[in-house]
Protein backbone atom coordinates (compact mmCIF):
# COMPACT_ATOMS: atom_id res chain seq x y z
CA UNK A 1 14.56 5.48 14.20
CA UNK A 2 14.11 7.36 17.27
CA UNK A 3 15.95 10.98 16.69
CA UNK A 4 17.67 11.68 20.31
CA UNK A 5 18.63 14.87 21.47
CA UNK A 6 21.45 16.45 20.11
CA UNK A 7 21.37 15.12 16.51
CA UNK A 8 19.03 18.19 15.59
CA UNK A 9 19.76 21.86 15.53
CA UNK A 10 17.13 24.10 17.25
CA UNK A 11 15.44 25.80 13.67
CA UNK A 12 15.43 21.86 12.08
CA UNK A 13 13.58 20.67 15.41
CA UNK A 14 11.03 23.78 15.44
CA UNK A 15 10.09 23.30 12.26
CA UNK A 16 9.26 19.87 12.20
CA UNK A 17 7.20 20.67 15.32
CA UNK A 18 5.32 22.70 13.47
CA UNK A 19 4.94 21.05 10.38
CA UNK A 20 3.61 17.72 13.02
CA UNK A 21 1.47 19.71 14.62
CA UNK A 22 -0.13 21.00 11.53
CA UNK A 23 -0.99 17.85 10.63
CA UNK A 24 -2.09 16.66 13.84
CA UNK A 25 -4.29 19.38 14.30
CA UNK A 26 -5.92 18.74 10.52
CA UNK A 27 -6.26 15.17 11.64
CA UNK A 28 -8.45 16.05 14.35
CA UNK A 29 -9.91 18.83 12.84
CA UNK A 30 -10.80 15.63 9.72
CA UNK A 31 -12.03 13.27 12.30
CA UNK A 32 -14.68 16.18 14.25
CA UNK A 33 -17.71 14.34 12.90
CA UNK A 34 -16.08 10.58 13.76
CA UNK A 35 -16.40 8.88 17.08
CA UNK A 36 -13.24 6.73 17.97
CA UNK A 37 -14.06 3.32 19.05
CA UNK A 38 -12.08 1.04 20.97
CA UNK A 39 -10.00 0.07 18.36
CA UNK A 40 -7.85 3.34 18.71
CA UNK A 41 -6.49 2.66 22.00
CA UNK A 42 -6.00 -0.92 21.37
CA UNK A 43 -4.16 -0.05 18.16
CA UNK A 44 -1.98 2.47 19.73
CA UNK A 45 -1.27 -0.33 23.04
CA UNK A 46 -0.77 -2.66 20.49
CA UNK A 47 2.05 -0.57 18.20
CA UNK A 48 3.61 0.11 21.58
CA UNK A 49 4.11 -3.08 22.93
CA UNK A 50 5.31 -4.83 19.33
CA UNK A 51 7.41 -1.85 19.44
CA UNK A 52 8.90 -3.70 22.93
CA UNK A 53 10.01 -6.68 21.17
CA UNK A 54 13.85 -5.77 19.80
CA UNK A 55 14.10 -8.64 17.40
CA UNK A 56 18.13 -9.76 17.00
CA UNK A 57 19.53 -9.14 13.81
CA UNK A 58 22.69 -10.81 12.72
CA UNK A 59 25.31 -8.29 12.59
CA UNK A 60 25.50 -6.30 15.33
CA UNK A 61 22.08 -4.41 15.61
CA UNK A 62 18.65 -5.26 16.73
CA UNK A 63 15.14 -4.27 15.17
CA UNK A 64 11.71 -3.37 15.85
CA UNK A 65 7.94 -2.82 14.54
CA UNK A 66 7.62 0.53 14.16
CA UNK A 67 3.68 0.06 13.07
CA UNK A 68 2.92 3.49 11.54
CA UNK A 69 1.55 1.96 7.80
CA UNK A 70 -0.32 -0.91 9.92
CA UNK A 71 -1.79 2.12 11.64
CA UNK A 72 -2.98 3.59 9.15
CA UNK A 73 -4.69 0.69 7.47
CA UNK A 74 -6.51 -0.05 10.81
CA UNK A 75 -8.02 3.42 11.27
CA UNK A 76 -7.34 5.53 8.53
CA UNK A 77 -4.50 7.93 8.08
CA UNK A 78 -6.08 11.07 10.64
CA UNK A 79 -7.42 8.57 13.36
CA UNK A 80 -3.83 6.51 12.79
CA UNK A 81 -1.38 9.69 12.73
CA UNK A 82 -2.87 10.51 16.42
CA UNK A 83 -2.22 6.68 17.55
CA UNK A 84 1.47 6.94 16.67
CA UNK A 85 1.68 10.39 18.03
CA UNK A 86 0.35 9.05 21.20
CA UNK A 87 2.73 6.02 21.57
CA UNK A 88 5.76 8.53 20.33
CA UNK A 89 4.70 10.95 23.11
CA UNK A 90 4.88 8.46 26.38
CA UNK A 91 7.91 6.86 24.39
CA UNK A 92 9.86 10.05 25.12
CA UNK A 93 8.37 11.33 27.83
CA UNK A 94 8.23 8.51 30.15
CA UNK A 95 10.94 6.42 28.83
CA UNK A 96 13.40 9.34 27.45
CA UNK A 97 13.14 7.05 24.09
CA UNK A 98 13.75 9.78 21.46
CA UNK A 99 14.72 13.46 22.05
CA UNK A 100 12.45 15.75 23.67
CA UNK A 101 13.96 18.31 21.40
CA UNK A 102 13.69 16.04 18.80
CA UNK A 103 10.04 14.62 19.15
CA UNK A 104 8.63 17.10 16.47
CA UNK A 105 10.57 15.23 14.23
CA UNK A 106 9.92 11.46 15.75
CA UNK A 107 6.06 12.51 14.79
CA UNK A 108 6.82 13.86 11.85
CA UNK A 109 8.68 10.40 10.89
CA UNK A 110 6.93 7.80 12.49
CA UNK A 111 2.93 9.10 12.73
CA UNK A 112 3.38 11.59 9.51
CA UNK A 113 5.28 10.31 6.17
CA UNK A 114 4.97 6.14 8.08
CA UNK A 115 1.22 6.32 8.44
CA UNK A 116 0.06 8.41 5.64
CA UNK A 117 2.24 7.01 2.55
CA UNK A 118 2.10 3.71 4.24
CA UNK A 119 -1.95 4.40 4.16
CA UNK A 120 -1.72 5.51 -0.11
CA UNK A 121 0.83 3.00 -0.76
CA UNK A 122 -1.94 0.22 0.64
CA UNK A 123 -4.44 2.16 -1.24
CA UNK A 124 -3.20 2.07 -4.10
CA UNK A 125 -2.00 -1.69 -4.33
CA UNK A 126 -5.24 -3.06 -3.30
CA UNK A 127 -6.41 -4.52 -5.75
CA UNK A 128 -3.69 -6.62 -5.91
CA UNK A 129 -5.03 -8.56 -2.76
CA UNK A 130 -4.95 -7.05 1.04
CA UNK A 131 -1.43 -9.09 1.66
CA UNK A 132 0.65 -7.88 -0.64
CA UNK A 133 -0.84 -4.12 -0.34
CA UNK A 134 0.02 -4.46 3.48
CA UNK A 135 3.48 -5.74 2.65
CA UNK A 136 4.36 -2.69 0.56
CA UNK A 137 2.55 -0.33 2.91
CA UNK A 138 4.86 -1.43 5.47
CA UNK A 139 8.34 -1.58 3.65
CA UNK A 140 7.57 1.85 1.81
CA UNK A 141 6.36 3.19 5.31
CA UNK A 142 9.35 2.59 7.24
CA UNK A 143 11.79 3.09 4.69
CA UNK A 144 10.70 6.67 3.14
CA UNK A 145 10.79 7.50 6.72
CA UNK A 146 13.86 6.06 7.92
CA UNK A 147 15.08 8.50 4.55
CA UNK A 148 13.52 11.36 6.43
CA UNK A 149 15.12 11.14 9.12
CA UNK A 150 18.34 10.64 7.22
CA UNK A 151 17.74 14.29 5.49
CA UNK A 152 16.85 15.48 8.85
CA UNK A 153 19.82 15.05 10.40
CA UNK A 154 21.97 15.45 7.03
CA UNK A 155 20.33 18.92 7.03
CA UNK A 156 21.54 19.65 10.42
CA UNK A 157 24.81 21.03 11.66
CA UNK A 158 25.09 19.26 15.16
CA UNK A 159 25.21 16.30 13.17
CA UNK A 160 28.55 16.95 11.77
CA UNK A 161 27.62 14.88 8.38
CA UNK A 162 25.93 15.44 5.16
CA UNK A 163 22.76 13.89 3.10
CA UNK A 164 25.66 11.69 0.97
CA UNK A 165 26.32 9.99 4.37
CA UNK A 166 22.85 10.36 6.48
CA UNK A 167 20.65 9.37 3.29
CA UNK A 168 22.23 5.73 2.57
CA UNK A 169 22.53 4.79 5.61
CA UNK A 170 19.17 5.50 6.74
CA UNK A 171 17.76 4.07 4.24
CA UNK A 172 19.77 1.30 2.97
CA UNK A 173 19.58 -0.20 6.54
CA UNK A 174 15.54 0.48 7.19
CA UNK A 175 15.06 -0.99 3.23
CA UNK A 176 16.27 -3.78 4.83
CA UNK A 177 14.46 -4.09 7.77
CA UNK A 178 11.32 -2.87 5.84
CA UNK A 179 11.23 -6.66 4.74
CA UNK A 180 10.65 -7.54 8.61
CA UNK A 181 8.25 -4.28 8.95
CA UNK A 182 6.19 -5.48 5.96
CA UNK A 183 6.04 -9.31 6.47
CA UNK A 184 4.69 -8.74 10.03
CA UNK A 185 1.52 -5.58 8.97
CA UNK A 186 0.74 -8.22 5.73
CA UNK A 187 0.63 -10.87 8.09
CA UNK A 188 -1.35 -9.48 11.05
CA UNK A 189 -3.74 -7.43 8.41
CA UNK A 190 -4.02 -10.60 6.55
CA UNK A 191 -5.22 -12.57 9.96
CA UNK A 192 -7.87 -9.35 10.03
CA UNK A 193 -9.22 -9.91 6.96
CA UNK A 194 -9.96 -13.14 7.38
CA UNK A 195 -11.33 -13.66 10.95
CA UNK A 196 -12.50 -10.24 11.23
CA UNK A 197 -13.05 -8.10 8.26
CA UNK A 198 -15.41 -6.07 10.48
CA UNK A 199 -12.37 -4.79 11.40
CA UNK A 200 -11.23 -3.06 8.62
CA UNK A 201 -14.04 -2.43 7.02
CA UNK A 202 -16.25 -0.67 9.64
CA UNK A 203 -13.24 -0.35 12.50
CA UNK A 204 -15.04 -2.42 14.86
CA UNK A 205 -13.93 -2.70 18.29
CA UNK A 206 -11.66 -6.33 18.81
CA UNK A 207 -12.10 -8.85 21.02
CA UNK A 208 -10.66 -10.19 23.94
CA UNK A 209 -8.04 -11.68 21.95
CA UNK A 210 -6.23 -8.58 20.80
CA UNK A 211 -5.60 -7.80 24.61
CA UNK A 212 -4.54 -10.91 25.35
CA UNK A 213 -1.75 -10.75 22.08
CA UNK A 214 -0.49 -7.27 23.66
CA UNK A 215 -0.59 -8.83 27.29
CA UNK A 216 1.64 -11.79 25.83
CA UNK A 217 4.01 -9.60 24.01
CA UNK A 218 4.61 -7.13 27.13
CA UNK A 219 5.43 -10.98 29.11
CA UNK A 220 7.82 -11.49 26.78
CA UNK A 221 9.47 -8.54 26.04
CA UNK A 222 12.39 -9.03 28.72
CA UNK A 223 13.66 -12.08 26.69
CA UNK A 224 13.52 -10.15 23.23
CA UNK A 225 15.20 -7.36 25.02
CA UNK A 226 18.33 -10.15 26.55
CA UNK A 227 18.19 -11.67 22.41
CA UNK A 228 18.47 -8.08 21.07
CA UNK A 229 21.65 -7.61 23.70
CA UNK A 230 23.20 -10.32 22.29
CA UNK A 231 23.76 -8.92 19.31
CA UNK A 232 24.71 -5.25 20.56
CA UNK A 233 20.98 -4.26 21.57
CA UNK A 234 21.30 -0.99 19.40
CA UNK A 235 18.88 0.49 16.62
CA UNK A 236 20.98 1.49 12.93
CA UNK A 237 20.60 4.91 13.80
CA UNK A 238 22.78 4.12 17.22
CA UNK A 239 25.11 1.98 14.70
CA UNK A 240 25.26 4.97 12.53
CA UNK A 241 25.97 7.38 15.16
CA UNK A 242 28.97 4.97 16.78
CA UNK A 243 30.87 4.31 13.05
CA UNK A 244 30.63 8.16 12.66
CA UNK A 245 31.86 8.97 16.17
CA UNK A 246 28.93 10.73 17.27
CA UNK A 247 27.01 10.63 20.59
CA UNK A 248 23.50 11.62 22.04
CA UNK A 249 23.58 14.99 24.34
CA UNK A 250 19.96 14.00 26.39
CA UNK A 251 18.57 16.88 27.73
CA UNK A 252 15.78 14.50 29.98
CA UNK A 253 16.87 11.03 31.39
CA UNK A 254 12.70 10.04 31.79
CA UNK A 255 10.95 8.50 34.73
CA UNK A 256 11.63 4.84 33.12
CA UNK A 257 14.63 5.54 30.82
CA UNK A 258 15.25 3.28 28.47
CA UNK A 259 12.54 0.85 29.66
CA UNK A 260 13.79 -0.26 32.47
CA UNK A 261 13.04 0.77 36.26
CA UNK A 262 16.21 2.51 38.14
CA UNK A 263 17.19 0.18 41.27
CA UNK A 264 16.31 -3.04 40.08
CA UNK A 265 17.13 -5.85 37.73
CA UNK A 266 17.05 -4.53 33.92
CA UNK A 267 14.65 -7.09 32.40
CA UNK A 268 12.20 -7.28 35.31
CA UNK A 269 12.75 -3.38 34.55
CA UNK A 270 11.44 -3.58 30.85
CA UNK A 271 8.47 -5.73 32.23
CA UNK A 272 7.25 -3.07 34.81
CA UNK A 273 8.27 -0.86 32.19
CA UNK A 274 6.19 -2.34 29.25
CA UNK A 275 2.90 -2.75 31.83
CA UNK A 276 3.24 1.04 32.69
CA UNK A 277 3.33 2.14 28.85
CA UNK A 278 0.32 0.19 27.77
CA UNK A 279 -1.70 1.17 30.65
CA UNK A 280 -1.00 4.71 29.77
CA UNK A 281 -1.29 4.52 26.01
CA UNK A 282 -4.57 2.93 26.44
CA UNK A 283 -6.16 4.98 28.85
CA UNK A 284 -5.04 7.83 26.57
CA UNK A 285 -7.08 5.97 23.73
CA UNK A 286 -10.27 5.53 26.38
CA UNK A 287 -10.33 9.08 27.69
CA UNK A 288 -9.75 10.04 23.78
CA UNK A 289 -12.49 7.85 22.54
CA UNK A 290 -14.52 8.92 25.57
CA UNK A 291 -14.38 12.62 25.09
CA UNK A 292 -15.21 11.87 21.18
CA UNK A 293 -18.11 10.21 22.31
CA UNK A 294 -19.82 13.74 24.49
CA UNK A 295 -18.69 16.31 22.34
């Protein structure tokens, strides 16, 4: 669901910067009277590093967590917007994975419309136990914005196609892979609940445990990512893109592009690749928590 470069015209991509920013800034501005905790960074390693796993999909195409509803159950929908806008940020920046021009709109997407109707959508299905609330948080999450994106780029001339085309395919395909989006948040809130409800209820700091589950999915993220190649190794959007005949026009190639390390072999690559992003994303989350902490 990563927008690249090139499938947005200039006034489309400023204005979603703004309107992400906006939000951001109200999310922080929300959250001046809340410390983070360690939770936040290990949320926001965590979302990255599931987001390393390309799960095979029968096909042709390949899928992965995209974590914004999960998110916002964790931490709340201010705390959880600035988690996804952190892993979004390094995503493209160090690893060229979504449009720099385009990254306005990635936020907007993925840390905006995921995280907060994925938050409400939990909300408000509650009471009908924490699993099945997390399993709509996450289909609705992905999906609505997978259909962002599709007006996005349907809205945009250097797309070369309209909403009737952008719409269903956006969503149609991310309604489908919502199921996969929403099994895995019910099942890992679901774990929370019951081992520790501290968790969500007073967003305690985890254990040892959670970094050990993001250490074992960075160690095996090089044999998701020679699965996901077996079946084509692209996202729908990239599907999308091919049927219609369009291609990317990157404007920044990244210091790690496309998770892998320049020189070497590609899936020791994603390894050094996938140590590098979590370290940064969660020293982000300790300096972030830190500077909470003294002001």
């Amino acid at each position: 669901m990563h927008i690249p470069d090139g499938y947005l015209d200039l006034p489309i991509a400023g204005i979603l910067y703004i309107l992400s920013l906006v939000v951001l800034g109200y999310s922080i501005y929300r959250l001046r009277d809340e410390k983070f905790t360690p939770l936040f960074g290990i949320v926001a390693a965590a979302i990255f590093a599931a987001q390393m796993l390309n799960w095979p999909i029968p096909g042709g195409t390949s899928a992965h967590f995209v974590g914004g509803a999960l998110a916002g159950i964790l931490l709340g929908p201010y705390a959880g917007s600035l988690a996804m806008a952190v892993v979004l940020t390094i995503q493209c920046l160090v690893f060229a994975d979504g449009g720099i021009t385009a990254l306005g709109a990635n936020v907007w997407n993925m840390a905006v419309i995921n995280v907060f109707l994925g938050y409400y959508a939990y909300r408000a299905f509650e009471r009908f136990g924490k699993s099945a609330a997390s399993f709509i948080a996450g289909w609705i999450g992905i999906t609505l914005a997978a259909i962002f994106a599709g007006i996005e780029i349907g809205l945009s001339t250097s797309f070369g196609y309209g909403l009737s085309v952008t719409v269903p395919v956006m969503g149609l395909w991310h309604g489908i892979l919502g199921i996969v989006e929403g099994t895995i948040t019910a099942g890992v809130v679901s774990y929370i609940a019951s081992s520790r409800p501290d968790i969500l209820e007073e967003k305690a700091a985890p254990g040892k445990t959670a970094l050990a589950v993001i250490a074992a999915m960075i160690v095996v993220s090089p044999l998701f990512a020679y699965a996901a190649e077996l079946v084509g190794y692209s996202e729908p959007l990239e599907n999308a893109a091919e049927m219609l005949g369009l291609s990317e026009n990157p404007i920044y190639e990244g210091l790690l592009p496309d998770y892998t390390v320049p020189g070497i072999d590609p899936y020791t690559g994603t390894l050094i690749a996938g140590i590098v992003g979590t370290v940064i994303v969660l020293a982000l989350g300790y300096v972030m928590a830190r500077y909470a902490r003294t002001t």
